[in-house]
C-alpha atoms as a PDB file:
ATOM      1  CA  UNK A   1      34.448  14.675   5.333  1.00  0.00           C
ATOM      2  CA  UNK A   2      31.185  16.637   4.536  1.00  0.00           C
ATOM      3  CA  UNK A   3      27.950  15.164   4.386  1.00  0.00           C
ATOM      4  CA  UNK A   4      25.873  16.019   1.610  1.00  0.00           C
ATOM      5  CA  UNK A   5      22.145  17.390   3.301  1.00  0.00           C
ATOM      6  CA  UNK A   6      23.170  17.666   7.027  1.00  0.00           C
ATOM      7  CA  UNK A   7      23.070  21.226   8.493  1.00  0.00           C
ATOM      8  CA  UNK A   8      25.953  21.648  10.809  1.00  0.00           C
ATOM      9  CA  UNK A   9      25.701  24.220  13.564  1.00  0.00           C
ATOM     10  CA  UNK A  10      28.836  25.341  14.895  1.00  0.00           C
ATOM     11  CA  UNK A  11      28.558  27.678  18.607  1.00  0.00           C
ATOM     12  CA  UNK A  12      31.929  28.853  20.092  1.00  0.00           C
ATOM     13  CA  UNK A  13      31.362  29.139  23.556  1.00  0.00           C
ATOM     14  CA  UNK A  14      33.972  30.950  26.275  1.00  0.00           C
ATOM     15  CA  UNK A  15      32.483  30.975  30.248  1.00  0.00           C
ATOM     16  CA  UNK A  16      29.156  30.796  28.675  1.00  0.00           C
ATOM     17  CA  UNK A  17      27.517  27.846  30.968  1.00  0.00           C
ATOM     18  CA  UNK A  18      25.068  30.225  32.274  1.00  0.00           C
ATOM     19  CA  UNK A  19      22.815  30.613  28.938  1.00  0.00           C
ATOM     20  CA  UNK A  20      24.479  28.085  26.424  1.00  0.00           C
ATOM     21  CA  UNK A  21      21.841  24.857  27.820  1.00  0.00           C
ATOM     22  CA  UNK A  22      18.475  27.447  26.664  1.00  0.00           C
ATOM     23  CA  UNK A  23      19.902  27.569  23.283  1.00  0.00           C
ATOM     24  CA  UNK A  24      20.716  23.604  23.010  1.00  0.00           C
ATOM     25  CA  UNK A  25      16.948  23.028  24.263  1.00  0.00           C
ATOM     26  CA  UNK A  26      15.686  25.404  21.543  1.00  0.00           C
ATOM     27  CA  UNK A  27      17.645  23.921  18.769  1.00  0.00           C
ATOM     28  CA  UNK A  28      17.479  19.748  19.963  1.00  0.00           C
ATOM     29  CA  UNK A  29      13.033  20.020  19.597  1.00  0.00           C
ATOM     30  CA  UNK A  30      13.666  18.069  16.429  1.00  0.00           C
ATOM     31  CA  UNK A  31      14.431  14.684  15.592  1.00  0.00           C
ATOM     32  CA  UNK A  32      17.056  14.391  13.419  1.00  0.00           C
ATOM     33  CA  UNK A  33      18.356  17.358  14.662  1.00  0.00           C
ATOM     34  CA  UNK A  34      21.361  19.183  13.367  1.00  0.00           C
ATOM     35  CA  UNK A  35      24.386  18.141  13.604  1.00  0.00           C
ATOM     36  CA  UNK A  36      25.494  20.369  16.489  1.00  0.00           C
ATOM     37  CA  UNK A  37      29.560  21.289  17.597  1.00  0.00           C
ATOM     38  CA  UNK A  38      30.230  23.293  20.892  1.00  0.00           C
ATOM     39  CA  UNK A  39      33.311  24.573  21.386  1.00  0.00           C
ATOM     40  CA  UNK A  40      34.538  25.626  24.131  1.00  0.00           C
ATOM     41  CA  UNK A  41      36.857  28.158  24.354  1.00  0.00           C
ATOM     42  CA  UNK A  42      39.191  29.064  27.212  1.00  0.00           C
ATOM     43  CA  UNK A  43      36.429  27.827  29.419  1.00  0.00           C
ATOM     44  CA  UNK A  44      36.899  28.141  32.998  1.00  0.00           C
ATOM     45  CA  UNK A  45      33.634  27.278  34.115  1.00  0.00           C
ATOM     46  CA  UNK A  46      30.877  24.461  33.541  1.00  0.00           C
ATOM     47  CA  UNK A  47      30.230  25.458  29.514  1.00  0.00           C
ATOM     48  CA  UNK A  48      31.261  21.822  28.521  1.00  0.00           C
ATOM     49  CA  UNK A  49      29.495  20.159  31.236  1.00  0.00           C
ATOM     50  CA  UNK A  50      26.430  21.849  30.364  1.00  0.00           C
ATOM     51  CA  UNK A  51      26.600  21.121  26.469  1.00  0.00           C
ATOM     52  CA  UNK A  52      27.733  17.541  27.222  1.00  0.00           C
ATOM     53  CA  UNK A  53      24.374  17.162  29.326  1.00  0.00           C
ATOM     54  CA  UNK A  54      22.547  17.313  26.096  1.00  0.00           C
ATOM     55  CA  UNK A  55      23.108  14.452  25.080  1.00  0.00           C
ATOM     56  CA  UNK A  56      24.732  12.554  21.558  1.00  0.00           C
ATOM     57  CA  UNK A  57      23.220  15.500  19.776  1.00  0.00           C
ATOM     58  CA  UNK A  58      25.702  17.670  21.295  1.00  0.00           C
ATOM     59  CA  UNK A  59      29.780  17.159  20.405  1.00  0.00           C
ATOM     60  CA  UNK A  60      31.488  19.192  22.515  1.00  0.00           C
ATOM     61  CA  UNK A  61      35.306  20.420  22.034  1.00  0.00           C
ATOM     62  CA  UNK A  62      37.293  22.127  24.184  1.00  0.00           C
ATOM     63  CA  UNK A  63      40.547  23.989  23.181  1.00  0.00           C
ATOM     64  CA  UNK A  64      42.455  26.001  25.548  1.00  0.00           C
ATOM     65  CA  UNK A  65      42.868  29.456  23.783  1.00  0.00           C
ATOM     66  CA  UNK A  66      40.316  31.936  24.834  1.00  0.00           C
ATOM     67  CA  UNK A  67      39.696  33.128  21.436  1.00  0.00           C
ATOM     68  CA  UNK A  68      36.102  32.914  19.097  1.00  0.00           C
ATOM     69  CA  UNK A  69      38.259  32.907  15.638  1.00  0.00           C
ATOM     70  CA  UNK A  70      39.889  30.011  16.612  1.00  0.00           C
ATOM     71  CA  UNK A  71      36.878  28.069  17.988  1.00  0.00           C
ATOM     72  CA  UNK A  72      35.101  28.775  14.715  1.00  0.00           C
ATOM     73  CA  UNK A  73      38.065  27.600  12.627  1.00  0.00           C
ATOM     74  CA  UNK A  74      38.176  24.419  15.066  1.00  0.00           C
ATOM     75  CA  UNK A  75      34.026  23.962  15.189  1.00  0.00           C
ATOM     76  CA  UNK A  76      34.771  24.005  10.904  1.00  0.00           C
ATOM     77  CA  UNK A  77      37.063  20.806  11.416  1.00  0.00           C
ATOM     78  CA  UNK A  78      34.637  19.213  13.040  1.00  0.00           C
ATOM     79  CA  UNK A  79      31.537  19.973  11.154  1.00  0.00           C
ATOM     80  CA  UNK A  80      29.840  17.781   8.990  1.00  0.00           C
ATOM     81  CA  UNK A  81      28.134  19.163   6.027  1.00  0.00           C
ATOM     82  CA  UNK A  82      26.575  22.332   4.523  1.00  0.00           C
ATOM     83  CA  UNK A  83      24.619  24.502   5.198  1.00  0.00           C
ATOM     84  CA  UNK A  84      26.562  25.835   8.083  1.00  0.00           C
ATOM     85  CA  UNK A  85      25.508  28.257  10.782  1.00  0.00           C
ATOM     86  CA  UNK A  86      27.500  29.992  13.018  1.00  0.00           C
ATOM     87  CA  UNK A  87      25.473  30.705  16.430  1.00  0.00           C
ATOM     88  CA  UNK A  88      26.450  32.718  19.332  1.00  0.00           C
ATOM     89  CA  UNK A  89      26.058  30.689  22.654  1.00  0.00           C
ATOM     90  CA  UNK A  90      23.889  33.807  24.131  1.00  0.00           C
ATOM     91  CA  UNK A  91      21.330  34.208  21.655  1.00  0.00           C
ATOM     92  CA  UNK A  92      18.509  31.461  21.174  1.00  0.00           C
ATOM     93  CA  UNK A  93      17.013  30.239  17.946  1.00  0.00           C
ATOM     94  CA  UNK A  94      14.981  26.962  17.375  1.00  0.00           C
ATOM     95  CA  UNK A  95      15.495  23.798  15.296  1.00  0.00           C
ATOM     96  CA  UNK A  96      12.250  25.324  12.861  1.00  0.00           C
ATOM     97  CA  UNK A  97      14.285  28.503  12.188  1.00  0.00           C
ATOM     98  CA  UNK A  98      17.660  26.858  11.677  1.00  0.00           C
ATOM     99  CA  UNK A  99      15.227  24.813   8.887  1.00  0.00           C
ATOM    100  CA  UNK A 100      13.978  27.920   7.217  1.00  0.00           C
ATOM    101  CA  UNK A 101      17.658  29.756   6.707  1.00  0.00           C
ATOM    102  CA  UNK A 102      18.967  26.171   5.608  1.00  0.00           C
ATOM    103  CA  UNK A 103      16.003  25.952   3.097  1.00  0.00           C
ATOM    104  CA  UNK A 104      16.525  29.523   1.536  1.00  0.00           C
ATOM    105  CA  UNK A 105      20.347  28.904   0.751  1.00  0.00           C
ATOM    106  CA  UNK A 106      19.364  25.396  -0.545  1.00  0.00           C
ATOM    107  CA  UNK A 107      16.450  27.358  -2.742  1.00  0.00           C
ATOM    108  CA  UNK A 108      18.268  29.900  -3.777  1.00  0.00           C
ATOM    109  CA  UNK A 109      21.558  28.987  -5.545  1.00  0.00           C
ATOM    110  CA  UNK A 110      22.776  32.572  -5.807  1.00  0.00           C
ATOM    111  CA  UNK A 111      22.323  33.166  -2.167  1.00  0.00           C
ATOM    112  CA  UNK A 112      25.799  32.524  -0.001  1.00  0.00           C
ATOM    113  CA  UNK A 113      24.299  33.610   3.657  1.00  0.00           C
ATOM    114  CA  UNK A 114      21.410  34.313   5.606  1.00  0.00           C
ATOM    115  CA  UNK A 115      20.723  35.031   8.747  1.00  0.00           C
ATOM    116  CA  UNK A 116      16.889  35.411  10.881  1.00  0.00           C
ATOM    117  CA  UNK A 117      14.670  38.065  11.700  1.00  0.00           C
ATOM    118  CA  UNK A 118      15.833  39.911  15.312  1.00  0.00           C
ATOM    119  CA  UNK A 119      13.628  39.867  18.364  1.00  0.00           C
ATOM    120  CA  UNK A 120      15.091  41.851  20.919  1.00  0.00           C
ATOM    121  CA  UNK A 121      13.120  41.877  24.689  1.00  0.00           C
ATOM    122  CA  UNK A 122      13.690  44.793  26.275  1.00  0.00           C
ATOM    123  CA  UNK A 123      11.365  44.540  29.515  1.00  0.00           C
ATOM    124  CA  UNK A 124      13.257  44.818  32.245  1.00  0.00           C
ATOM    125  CA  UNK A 125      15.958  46.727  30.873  1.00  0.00           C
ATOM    126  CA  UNK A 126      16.863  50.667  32.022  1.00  0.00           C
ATOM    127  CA  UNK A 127      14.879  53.019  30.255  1.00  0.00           C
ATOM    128  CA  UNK A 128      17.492  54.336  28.103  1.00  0.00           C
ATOM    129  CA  UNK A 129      18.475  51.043  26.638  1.00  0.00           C
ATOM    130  CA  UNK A 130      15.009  50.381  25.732  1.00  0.00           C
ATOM    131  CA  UNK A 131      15.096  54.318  24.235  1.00  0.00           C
ATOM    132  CA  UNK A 132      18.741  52.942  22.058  1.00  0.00           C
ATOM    133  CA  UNK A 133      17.550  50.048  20.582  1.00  0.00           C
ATOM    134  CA  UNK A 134      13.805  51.699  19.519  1.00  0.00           C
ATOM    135  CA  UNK A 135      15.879  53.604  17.617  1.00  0.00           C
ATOM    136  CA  UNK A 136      19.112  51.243  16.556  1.00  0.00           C
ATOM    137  CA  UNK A 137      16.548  48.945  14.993  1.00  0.00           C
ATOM    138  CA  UNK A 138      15.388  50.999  12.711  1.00  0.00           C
ATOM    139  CA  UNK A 139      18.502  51.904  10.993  1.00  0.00           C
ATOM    140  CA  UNK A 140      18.615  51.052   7.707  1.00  0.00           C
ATOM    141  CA  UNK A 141      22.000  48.724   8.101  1.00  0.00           C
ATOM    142  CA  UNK A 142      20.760  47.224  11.043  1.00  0.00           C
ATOM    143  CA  UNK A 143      17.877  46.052   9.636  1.00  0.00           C
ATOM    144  CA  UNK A 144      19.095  45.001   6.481  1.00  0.00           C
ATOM    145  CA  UNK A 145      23.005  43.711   7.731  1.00  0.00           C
ATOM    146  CA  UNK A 146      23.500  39.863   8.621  1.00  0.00           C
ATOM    147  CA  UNK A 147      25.321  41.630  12.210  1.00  0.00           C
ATOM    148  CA  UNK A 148      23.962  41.825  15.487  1.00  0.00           C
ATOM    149  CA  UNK A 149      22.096  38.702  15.000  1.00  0.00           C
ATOM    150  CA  UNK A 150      24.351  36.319  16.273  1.00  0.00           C
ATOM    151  CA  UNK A 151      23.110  33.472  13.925  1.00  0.00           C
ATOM    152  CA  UNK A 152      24.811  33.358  10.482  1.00  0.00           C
ATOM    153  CA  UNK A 153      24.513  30.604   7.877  1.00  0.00           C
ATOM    154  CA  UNK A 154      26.077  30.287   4.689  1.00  0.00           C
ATOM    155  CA  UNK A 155      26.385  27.726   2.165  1.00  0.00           C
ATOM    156  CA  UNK A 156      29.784  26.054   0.782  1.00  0.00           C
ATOM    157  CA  UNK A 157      30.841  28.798  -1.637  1.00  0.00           C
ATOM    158  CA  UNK A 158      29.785  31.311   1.366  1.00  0.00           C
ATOM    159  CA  UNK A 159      31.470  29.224   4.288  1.00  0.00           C
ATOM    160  CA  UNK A 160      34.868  29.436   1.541  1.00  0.00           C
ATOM    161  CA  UNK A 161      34.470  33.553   1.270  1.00  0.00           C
ATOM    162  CA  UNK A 162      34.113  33.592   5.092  1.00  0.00           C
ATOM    163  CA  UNK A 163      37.203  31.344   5.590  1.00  0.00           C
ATOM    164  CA  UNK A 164      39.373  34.104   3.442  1.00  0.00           C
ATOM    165  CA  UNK A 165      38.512  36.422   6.308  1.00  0.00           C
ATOM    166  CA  UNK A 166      41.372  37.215   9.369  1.00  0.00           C
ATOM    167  CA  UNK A 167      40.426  37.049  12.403  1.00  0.00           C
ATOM    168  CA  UNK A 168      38.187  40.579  13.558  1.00  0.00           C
ATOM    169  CA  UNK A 169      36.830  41.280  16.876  1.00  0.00           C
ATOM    170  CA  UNK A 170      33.876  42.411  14.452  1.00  0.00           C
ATOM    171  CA  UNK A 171      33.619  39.070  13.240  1.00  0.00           C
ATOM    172  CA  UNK A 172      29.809  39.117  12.393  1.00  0.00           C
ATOM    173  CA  UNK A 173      30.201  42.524  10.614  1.00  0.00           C
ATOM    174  CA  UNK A 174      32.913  41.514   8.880  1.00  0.00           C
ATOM    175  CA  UNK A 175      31.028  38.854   7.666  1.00  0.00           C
ATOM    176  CA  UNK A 176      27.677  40.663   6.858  1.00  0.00           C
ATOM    177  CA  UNK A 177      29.902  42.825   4.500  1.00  0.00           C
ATOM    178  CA  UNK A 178      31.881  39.823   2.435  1.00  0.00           C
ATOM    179  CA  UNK A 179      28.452  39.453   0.543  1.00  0.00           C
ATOM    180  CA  UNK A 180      26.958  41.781  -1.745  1.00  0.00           C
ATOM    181  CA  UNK A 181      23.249  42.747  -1.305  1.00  0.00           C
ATOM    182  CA  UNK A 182      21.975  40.075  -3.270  1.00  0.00           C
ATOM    183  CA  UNK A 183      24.310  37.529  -1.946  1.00  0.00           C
ATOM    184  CA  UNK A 184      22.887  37.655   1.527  1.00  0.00           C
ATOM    185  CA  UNK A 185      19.474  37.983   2.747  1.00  0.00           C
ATOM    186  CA  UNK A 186      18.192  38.382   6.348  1.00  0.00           C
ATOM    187  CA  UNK A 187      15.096  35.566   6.505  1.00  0.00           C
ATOM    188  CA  UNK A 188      12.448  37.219   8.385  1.00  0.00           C
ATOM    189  CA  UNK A 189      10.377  33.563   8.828  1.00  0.00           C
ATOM    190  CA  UNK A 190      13.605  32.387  11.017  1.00  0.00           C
ATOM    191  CA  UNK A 191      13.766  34.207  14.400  1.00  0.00           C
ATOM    192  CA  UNK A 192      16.591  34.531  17.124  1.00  0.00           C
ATOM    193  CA  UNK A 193      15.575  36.435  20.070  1.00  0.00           C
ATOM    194  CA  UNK A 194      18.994  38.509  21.496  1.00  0.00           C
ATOM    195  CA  UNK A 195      19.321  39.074  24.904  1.00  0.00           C
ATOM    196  CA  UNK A 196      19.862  43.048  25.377  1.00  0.00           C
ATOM    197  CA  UNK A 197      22.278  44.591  28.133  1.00  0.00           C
ATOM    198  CA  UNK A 198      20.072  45.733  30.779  1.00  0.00           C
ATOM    199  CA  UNK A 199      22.349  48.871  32.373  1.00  0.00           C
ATOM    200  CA  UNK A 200      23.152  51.338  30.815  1.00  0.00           C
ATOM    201  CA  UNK A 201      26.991  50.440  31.681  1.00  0.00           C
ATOM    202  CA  UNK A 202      26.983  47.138  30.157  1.00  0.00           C
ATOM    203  CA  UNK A 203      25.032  48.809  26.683  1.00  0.00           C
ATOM    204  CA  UNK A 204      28.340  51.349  26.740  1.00  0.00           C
ATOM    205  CA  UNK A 205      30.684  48.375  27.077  1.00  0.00           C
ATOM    206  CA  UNK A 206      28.556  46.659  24.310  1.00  0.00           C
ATOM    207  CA  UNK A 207      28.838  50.457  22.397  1.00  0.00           C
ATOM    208  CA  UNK A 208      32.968  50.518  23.094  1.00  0.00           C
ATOM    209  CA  UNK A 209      33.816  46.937  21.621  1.00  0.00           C
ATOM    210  CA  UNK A 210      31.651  47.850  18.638  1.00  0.00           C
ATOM    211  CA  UNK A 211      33.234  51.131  17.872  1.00  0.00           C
ATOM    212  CA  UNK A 212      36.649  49.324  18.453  1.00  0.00           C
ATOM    213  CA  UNK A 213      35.911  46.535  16.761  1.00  0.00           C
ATOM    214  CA  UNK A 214      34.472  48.488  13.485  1.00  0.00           C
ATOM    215  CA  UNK A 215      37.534  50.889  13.537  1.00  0.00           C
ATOM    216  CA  UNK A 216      39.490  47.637  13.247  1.00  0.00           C
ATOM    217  CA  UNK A 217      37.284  46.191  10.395  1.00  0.00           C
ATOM    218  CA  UNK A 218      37.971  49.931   8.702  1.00  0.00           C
ATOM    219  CA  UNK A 219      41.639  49.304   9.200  1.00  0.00           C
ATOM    220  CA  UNK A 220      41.837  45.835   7.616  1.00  0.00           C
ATOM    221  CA  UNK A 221      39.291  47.546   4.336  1.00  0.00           C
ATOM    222  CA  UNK A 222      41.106  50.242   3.823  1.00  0.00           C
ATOM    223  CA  UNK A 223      44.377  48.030   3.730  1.00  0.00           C
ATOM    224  CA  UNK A 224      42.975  45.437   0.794  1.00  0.00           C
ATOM    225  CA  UNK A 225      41.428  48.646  -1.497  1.00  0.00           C
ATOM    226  CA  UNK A 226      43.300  49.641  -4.453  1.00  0.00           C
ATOM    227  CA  UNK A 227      43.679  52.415  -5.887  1.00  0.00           C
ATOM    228  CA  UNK A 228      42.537  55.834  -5.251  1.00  0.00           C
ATOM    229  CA  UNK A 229      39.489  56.682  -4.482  1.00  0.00           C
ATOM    230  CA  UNK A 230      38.233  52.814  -4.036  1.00  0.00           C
ATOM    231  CA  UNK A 231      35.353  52.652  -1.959  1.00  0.00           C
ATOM    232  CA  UNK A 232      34.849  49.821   0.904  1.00  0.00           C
ATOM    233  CA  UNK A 233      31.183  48.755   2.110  1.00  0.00           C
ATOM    234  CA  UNK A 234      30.511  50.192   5.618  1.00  0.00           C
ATOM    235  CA  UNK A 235      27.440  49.438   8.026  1.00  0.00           C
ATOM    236  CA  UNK A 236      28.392  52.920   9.314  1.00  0.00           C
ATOM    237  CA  UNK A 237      25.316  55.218  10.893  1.00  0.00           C
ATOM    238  CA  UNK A 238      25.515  58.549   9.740  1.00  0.00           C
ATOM    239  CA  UNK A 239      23.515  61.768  10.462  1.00  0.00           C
ATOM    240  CA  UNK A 240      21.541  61.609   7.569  1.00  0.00           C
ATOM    241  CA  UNK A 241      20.001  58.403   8.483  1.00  0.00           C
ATOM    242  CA  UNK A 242      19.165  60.186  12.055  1.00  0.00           C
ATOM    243  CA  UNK A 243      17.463  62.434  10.390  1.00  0.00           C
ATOM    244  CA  UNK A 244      15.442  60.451   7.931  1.00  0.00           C
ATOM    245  CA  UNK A 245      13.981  58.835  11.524  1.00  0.00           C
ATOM    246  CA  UNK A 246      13.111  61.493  12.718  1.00  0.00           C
ATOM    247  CA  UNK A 247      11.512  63.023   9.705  1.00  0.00           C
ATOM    248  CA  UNK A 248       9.376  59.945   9.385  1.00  0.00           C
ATOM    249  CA  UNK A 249       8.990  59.309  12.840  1.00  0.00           C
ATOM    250  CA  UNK A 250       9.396  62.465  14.901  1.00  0.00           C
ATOM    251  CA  UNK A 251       8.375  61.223  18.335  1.00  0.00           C
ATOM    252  CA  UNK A 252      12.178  59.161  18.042  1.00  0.00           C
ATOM    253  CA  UNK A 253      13.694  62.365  19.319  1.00  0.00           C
ATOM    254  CA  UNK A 254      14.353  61.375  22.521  1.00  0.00           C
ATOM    255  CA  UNK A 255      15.420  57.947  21.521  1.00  0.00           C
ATOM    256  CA  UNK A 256      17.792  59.610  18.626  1.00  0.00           C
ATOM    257  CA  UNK A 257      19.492  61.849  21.835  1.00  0.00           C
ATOM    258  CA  UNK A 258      19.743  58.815  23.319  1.00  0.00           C
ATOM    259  CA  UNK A 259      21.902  57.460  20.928  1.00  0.00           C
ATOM    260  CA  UNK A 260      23.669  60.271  19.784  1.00  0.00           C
ATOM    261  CA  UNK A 261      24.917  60.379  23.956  1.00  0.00           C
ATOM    262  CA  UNK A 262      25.666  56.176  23.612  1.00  0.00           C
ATOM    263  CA  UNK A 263      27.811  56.495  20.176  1.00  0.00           C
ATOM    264  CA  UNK A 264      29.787  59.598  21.924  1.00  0.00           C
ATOM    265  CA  UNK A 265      30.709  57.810  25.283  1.00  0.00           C
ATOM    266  CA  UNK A 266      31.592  54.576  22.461  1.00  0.00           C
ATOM    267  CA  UNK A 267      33.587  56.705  20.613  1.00  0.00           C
ATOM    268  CA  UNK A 268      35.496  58.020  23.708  1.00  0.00           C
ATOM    269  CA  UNK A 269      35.451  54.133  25.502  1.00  0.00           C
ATOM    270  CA  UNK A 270      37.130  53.050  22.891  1.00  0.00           C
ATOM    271  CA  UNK A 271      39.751  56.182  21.306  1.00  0.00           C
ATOM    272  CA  UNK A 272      42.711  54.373  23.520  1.00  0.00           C
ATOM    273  CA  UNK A 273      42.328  51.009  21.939  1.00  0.00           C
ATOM    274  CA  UNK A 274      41.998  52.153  18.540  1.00  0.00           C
ATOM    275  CA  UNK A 275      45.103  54.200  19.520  1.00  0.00           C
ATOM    276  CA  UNK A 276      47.539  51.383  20.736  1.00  0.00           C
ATOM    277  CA  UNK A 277      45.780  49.121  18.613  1.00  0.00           C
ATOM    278  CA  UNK A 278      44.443  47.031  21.340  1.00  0.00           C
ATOM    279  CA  UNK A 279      41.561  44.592  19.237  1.00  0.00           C
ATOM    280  CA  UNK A 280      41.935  41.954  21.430  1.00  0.00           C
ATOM    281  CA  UNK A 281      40.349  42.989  25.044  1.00  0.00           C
ATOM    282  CA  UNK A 282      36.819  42.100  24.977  1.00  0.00           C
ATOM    283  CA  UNK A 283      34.451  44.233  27.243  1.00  0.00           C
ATOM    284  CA  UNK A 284      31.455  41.392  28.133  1.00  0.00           C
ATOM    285  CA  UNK A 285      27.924  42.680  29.213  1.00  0.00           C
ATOM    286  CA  UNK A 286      26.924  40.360  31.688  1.00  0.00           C
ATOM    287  CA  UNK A 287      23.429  41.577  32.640  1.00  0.00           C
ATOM    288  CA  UNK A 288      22.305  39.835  29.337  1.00  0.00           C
ATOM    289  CA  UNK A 289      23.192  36.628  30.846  1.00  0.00           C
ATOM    290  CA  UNK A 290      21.586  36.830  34.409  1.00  0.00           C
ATOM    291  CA  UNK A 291      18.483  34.504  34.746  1.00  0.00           C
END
């Protein structure tokens, strides 16, 4: 049964008892807090020990399939009430910001999702990861897509377009894409800071599961458009948007070779799994989760 007001925050969590207890600090500062499901995935280490620690604020499930889609499907049978964010157990965002994203869908009735402004820290990563994501965060997708955010919320008639969705190792992309422009909005007063790779091995690993992941979103769109010619929406980066960087911003050159280098060595990381049609091996970056 849904409860009409409460903001339910769902987190699938798999091995993630490392970083999962900074994000339940950040979001239980508030009194009521949200209504809060963890669920635990496959776990194999202390994840539901360290979510259980929290406190009543905290319901914890644990299912033994290793798998995200079915965690969120499970965290939805638990849930209470609308809106309803969907939070990675590696990123962190606060009790305040889940109240501004759950006030702009409740202020907005057009508006289906939302997601917060991204901080991303990069001291103390490798030099060229700090030279990628200068540049990745300026794209014009990236800055205006719901993805790489790992917070979504939606409302009722959003959470009911997300549910339509199969399960996608490019879940949050796939997501960002089910709303039109003026169906989503990315709310810049809500932040979530995400933890960057800090090698340059783990930011290729990140690189390979995203080109997989997106060839595999492609797949599914180009399977559900009709007729010829029908166009599907991409967060694609092309060479034209390369270029407009540089043109505005020409000291971005050796960030944009950067780049160029990481999206080759992901396209080449991930040509055998798009090949066999392997979507279901997930390459984790675990620098991001040390300390």
């Amino acid at each position: 049964m849904h409860t009409s007001g409460v903001t339910s925050i769902v987190i699938p969590a798999h091995n993630e008892g490392r970083v999962i207890g900074r994000l339940l600090d950040a979001l239980l500062t508030e009194a009521p807090g949200p209504d809060i499901v963890v669920v635990c995935n496959g776990c194999t280490d202390d994840t539901a020990a360290v979510a259980g620690a929290r406190g009543p604020g905290v319901r914890v499930v644990e299912i033994p399939t290793p798998s995200k889609h079915t965690a969120l499907r499970v965290g939805d049978e638990h849930a209470r009430g609308f809106p309803r964010l969907y939070v990675d157990a590696d990123v962190v965002v606060g009790a305040a910001d889940v109240r501004a994203l759950a006030e702009a869908l409740a202020t907005s009735p057009d508006l289906l999702a939302a997601a917060p402004g991204r901080d991303i820290p990069l001291a103390g990563c490798a030099w060229p990861v700090r030279a990628y994501y200068r540049v990745w965060q300026l794209l014009p997708a990236v800055r205006e897509g719901l993805f790489g955010r790992g917070v979504i919320a939606v409302s009722e008639p959003g959470h009911a377009r997300l549910a339509a969705l199969p399960p996608l190792m490019a879940d949050d992309l796939a997501a960002s894409l089910a709303f039109a422009p003026g169906e989503r909005r990315v709310v810049e007063s809500a932040r979530v800071v995400v933890l960057p790779p800090r090698t340059w091995g783990d930011l290729i690993k990140r690189r390979v599961r995203a080109a997989t992941s997106s060839a595999e979103l492609e797949r599914f769109q180009a399977g559900r458009a009709s007729g010829p010619g029908a166009s599907v929406p991409s967060a694609r980066t092309g060479t034209g948007d390369l270029r407009a960087l540089l043109r505005a911003q020409p000291r971005l050159l050796p960030g944009v070779a950067v780049f160029v280098v990481a999206a080759l060595a992901a396209r080449r990381g991930a040509r055998r799994a798009i090949r066999t049609g392997d979507f279901s091996t997930w390459l984790r970056d675990e620098s991001s989760r040390q300390g």
